[in-house]
PDB file of N, CA and C in Angstrom:
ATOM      1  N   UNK A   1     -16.551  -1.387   8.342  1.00  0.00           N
ATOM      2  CA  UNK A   1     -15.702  -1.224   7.178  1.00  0.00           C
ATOM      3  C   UNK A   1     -14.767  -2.420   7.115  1.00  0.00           C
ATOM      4  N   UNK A   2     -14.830  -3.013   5.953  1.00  0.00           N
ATOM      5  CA  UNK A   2     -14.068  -4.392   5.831  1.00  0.00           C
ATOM      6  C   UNK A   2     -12.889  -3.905   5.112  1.00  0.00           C
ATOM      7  N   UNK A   3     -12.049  -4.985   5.049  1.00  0.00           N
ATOM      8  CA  UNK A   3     -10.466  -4.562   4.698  1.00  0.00           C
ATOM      9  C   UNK A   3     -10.749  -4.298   2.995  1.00  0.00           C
ATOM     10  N   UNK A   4     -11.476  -5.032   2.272  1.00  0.00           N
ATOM     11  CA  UNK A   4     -11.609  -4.700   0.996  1.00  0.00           C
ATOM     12  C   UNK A   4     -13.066  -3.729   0.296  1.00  0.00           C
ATOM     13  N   UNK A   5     -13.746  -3.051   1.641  1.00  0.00           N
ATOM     14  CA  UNK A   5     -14.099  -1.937   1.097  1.00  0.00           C
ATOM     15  C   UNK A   5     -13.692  -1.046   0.745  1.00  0.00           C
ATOM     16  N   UNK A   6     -14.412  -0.421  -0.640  1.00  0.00           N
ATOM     17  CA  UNK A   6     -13.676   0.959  -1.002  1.00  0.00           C
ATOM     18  C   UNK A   6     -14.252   1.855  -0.845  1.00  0.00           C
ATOM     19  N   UNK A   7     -15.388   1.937   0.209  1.00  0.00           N
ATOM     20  CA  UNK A   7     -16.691   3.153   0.268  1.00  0.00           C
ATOM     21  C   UNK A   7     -17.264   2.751   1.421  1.00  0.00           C
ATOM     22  N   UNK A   8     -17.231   3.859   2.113  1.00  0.00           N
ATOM     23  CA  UNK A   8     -18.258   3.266   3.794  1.00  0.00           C
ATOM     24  C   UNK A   8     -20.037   4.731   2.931  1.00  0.00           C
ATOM     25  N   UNK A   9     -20.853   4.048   2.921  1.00  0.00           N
ATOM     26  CA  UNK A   9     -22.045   4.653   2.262  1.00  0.00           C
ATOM     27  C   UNK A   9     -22.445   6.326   2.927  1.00  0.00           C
ATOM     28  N   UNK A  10     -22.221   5.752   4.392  1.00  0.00           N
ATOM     29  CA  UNK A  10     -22.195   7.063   5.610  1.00  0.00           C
ATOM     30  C   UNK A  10     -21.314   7.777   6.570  1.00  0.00           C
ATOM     31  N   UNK A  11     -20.776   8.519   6.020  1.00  0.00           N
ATOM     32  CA  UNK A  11     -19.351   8.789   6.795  1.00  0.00           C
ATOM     33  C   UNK A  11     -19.483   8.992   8.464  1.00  0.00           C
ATOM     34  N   UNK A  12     -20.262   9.547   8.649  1.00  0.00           N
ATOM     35  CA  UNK A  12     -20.481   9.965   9.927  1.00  0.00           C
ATOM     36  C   UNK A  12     -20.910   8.414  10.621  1.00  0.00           C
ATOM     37  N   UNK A  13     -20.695   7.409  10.579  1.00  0.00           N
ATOM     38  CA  UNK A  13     -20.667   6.496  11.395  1.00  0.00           C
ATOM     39  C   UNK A  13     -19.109   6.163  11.880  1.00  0.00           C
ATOM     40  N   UNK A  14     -18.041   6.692  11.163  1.00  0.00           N
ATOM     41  CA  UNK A  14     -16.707   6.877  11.482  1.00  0.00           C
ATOM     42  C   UNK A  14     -16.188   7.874  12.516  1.00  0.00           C
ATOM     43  N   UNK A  15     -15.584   7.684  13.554  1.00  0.00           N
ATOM     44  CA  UNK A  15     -14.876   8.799  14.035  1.00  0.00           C
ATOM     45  C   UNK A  15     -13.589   9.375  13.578  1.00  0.00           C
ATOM     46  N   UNK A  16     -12.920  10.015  14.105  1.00  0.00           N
ATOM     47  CA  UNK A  16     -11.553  10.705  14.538  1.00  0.00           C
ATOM     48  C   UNK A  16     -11.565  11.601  13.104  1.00  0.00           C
ATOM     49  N   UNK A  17     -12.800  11.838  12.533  1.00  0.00           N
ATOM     50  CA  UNK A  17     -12.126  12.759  11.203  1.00  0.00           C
ATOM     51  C   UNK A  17     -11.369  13.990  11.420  1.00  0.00           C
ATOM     52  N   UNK A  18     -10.618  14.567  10.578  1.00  0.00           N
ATOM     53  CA  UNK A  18      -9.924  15.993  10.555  1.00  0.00           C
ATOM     54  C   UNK A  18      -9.435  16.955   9.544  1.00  0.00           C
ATOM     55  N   UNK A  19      -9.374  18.027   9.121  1.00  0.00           N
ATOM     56  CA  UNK A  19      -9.111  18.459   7.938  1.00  0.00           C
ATOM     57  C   UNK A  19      -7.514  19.215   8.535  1.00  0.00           C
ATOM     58  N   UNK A  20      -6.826  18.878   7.303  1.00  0.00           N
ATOM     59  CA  UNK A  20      -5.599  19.683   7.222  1.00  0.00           C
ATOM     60  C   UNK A  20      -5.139  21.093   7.716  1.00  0.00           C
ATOM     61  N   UNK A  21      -4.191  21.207   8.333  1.00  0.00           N
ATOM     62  CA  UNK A  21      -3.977  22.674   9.016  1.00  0.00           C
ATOM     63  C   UNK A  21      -3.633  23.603   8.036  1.00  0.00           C
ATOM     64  N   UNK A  22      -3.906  23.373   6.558  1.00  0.00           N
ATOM     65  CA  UNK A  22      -3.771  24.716   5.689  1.00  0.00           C
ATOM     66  C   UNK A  22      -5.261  24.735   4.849  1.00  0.00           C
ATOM     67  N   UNK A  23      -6.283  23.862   5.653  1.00  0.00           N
ATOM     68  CA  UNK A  23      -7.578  24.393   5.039  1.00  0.00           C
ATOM     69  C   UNK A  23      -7.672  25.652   5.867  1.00  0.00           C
ATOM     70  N   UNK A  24      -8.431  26.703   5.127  1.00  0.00           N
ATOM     71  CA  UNK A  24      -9.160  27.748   5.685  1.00  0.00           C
ATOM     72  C   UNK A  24     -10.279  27.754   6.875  1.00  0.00           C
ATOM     73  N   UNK A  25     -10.398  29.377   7.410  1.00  0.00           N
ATOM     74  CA  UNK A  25     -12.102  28.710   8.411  1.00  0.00           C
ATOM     75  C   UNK A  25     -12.929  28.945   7.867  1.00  0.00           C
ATOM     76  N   UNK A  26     -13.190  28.963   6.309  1.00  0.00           N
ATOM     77  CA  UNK A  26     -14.447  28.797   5.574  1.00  0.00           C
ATOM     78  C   UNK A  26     -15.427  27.413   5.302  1.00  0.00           C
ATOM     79  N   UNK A  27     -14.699  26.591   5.797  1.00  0.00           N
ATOM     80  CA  UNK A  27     -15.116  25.243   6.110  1.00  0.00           C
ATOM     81  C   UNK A  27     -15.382  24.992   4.430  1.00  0.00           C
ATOM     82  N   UNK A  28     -14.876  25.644   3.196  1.00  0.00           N
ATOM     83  CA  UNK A  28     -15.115  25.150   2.020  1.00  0.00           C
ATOM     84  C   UNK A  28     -15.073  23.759   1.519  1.00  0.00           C
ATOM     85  N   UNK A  29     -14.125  24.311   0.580  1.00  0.00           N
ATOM     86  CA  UNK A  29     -13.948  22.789  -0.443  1.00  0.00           C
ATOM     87  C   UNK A  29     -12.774  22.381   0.428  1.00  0.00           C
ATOM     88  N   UNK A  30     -12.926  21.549   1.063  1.00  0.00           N
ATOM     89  CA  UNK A  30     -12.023  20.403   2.033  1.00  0.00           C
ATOM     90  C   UNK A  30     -12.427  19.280   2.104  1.00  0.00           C
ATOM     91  N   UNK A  31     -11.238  18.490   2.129  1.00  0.00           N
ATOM     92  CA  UNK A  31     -11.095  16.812   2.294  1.00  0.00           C
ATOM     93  C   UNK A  31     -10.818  16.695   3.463  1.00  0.00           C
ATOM     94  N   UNK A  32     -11.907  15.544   4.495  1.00  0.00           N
ATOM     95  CA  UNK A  32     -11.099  15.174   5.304  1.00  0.00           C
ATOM     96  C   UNK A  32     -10.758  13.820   5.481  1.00  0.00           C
ATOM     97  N   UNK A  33      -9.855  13.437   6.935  1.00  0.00           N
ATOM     98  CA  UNK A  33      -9.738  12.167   6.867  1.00  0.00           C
ATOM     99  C   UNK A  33      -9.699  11.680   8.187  1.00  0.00           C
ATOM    100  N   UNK A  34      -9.921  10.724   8.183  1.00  0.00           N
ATOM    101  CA  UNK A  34     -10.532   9.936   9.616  1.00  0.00           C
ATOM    102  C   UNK A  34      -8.964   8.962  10.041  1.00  0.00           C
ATOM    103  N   UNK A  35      -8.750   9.261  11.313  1.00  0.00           N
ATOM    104  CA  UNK A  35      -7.766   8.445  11.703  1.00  0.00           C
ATOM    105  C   UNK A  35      -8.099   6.985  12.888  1.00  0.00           C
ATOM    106  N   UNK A  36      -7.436   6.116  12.269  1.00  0.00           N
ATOM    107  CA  UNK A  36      -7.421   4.918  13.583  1.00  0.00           C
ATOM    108  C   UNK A  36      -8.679   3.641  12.918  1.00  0.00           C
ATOM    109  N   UNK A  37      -8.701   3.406  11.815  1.00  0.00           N
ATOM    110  CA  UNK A  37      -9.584   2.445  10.993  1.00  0.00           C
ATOM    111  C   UNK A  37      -9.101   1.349  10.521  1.00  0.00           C
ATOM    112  N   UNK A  38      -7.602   1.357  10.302  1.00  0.00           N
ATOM    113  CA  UNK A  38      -6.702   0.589   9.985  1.00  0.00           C
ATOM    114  C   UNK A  38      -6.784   0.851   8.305  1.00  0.00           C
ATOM    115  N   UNK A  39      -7.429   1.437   7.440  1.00  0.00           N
ATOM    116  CA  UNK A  39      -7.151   2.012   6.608  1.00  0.00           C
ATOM    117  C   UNK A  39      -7.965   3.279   6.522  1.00  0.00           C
ATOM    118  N   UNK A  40      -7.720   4.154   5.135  1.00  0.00           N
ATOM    119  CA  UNK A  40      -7.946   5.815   5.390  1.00  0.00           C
ATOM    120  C   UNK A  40      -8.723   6.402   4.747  1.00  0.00           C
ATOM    121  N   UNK A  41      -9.926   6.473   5.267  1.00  0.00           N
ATOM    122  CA  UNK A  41     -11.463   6.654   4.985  1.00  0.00           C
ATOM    123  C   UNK A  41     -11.223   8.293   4.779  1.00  0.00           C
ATOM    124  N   UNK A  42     -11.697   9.012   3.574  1.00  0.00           N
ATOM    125  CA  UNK A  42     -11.585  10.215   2.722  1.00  0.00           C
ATOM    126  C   UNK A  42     -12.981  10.716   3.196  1.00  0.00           C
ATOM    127  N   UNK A  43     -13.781  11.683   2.803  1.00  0.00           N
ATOM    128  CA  UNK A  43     -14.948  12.334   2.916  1.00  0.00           C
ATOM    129  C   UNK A  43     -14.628  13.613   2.538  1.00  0.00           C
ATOM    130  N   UNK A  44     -15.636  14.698   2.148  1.00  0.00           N
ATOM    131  CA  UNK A  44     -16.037  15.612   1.860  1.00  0.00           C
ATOM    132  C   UNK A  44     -16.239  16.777   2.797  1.00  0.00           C
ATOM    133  N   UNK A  45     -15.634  17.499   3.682  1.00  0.00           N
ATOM    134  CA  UNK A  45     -16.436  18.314   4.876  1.00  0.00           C
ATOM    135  C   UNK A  45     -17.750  18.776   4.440  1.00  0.00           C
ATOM    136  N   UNK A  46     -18.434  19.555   3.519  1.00  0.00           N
ATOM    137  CA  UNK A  46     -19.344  19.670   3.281  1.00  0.00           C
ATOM    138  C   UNK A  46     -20.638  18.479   3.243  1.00  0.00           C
ATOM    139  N   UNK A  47     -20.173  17.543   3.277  1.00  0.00           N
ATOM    140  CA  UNK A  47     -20.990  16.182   3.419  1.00  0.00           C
ATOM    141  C   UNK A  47     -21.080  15.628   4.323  1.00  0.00           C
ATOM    142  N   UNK A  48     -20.627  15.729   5.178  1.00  0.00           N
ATOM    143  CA  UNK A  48     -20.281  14.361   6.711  1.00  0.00           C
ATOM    144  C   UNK A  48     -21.190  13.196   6.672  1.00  0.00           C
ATOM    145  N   UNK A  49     -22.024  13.099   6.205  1.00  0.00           N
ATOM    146  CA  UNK A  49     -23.292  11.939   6.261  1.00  0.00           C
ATOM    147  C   UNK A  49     -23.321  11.525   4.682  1.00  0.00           C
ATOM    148  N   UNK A  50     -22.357  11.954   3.673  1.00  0.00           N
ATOM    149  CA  UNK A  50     -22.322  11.253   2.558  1.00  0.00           C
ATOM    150  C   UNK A  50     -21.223  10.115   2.805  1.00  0.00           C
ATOM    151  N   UNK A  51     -21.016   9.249   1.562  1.00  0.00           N
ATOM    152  CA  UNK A  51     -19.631   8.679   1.334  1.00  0.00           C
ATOM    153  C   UNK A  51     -18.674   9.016   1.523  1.00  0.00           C
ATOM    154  N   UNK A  52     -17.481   8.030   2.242  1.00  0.00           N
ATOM    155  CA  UNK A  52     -16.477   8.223   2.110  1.00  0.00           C
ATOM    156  C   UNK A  52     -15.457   7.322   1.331  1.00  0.00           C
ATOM    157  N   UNK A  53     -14.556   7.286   0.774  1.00  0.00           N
ATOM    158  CA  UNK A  53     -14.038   6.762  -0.018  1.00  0.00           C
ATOM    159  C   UNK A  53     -12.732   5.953   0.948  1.00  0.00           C
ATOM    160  N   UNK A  54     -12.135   4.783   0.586  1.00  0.00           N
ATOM    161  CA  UNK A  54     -11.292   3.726   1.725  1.00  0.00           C
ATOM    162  C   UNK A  54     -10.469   3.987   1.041  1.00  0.00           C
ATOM    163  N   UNK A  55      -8.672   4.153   1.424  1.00  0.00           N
ATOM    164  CA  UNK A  55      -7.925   3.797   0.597  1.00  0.00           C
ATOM    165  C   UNK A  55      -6.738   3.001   1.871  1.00  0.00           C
ATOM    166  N   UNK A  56      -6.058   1.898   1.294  1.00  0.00           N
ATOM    167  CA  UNK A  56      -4.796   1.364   1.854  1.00  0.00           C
ATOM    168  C   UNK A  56      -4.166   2.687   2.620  1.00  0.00           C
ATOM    169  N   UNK A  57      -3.724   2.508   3.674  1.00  0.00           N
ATOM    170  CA  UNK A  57      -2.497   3.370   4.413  1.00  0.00           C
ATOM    171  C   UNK A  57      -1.274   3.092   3.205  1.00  0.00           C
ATOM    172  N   UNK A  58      -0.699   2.295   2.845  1.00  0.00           N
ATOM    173  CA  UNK A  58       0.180   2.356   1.940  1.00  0.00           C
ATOM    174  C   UNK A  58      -0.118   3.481   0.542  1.00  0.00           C
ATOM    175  N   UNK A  59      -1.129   3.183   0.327  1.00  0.00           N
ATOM    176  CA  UNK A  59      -1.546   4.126  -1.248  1.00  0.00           C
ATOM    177  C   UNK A  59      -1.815   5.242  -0.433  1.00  0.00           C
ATOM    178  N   UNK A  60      -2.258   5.874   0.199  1.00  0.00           N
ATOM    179  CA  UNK A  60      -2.723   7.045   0.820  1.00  0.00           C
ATOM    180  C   UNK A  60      -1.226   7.651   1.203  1.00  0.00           C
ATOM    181  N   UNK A  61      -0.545   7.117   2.138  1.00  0.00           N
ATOM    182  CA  UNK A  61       1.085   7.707   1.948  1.00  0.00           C
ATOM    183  C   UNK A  61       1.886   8.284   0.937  1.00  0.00           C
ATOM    184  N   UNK A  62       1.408   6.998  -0.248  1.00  0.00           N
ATOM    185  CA  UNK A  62       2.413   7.242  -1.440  1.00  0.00           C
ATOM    186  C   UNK A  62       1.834   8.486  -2.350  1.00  0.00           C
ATOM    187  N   UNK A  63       0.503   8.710  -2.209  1.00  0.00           N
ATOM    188  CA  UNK A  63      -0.176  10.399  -2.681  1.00  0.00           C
ATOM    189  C   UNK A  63       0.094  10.655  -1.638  1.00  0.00           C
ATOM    190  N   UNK A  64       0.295  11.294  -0.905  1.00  0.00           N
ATOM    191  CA  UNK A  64       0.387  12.318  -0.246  1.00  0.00           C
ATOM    192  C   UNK A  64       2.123  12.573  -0.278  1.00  0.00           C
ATOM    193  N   UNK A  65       3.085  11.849  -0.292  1.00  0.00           N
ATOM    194  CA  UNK A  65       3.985  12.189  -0.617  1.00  0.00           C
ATOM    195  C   UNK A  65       4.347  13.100  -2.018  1.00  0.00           C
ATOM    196  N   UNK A  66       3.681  12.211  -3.108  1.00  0.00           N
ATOM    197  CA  UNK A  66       3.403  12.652  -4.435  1.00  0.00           C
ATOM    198  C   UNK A  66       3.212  13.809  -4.303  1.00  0.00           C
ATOM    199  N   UNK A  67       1.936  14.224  -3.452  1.00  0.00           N
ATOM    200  CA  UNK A  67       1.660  15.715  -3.371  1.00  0.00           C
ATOM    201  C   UNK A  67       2.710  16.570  -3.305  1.00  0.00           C
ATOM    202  N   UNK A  68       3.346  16.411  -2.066  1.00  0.00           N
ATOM    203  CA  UNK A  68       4.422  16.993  -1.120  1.00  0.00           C
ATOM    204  C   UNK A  68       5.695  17.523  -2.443  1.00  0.00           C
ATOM    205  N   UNK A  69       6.229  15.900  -3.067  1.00  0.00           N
ATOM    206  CA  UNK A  69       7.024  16.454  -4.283  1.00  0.00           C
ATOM    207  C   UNK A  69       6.536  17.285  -5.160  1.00  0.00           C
ATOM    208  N   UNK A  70       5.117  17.710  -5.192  1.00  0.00           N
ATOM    209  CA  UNK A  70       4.875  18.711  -6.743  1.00  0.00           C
ATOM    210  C   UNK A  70       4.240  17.758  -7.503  1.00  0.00           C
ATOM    211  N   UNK A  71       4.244  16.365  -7.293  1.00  0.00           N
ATOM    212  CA  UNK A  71       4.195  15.815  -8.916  1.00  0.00           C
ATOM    213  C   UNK A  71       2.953  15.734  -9.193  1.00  0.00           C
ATOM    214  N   UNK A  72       2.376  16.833  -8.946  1.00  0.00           N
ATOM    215  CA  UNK A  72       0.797  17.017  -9.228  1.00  0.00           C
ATOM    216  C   UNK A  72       0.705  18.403 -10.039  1.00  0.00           C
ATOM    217  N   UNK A  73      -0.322  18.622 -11.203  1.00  0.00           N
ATOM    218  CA  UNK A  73       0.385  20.150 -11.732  1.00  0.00           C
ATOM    219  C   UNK A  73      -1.168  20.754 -10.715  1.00  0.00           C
ATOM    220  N   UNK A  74      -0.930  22.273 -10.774  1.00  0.00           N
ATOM    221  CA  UNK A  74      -1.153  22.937 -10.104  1.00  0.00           C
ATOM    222  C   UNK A  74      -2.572  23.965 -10.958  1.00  0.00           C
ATOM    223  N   UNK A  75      -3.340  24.757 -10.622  1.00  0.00           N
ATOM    224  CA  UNK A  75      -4.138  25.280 -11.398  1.00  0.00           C
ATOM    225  C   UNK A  75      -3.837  27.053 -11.213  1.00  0.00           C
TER     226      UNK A  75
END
């Protein structure tokens, strides 16, 4: 994974993935994310061997903060 990829094709060639401690143990619809890449490779749990999507540690912070404030509407 190069610094200006935005997609590794096969996720499962990545380690350290993890899903959030308020996903369920239905292993559903969850995002996870892989730590220690130097930026923050996204994936699908239901997929592990699909795409994962790259984003900056900086942009990945600044959503997830976003989240945290609400400033996302809700369904």
């Amino acid at each position: 994974m190069g610094s200006t990829d935005p997609a590794v094709a096969d996720a499962s060639a990545l380690t350290g993935w993890f899903k959030s401690s308020y996903s369920g143990p239905s292993n559903g619809d969850c995002l996870e994310v892989a730590r220690g890449h130097g930026h923050v490779p996204v994936r699908d749990s239901k997929d592990p061997h699909g795409p994962a999507l790259v984003f900056e540690t900086a942009a990945w912070s600044s959503f997830i903060s976003a989240v945290k404030r609400g400033e996302f509407p809700t369904t």
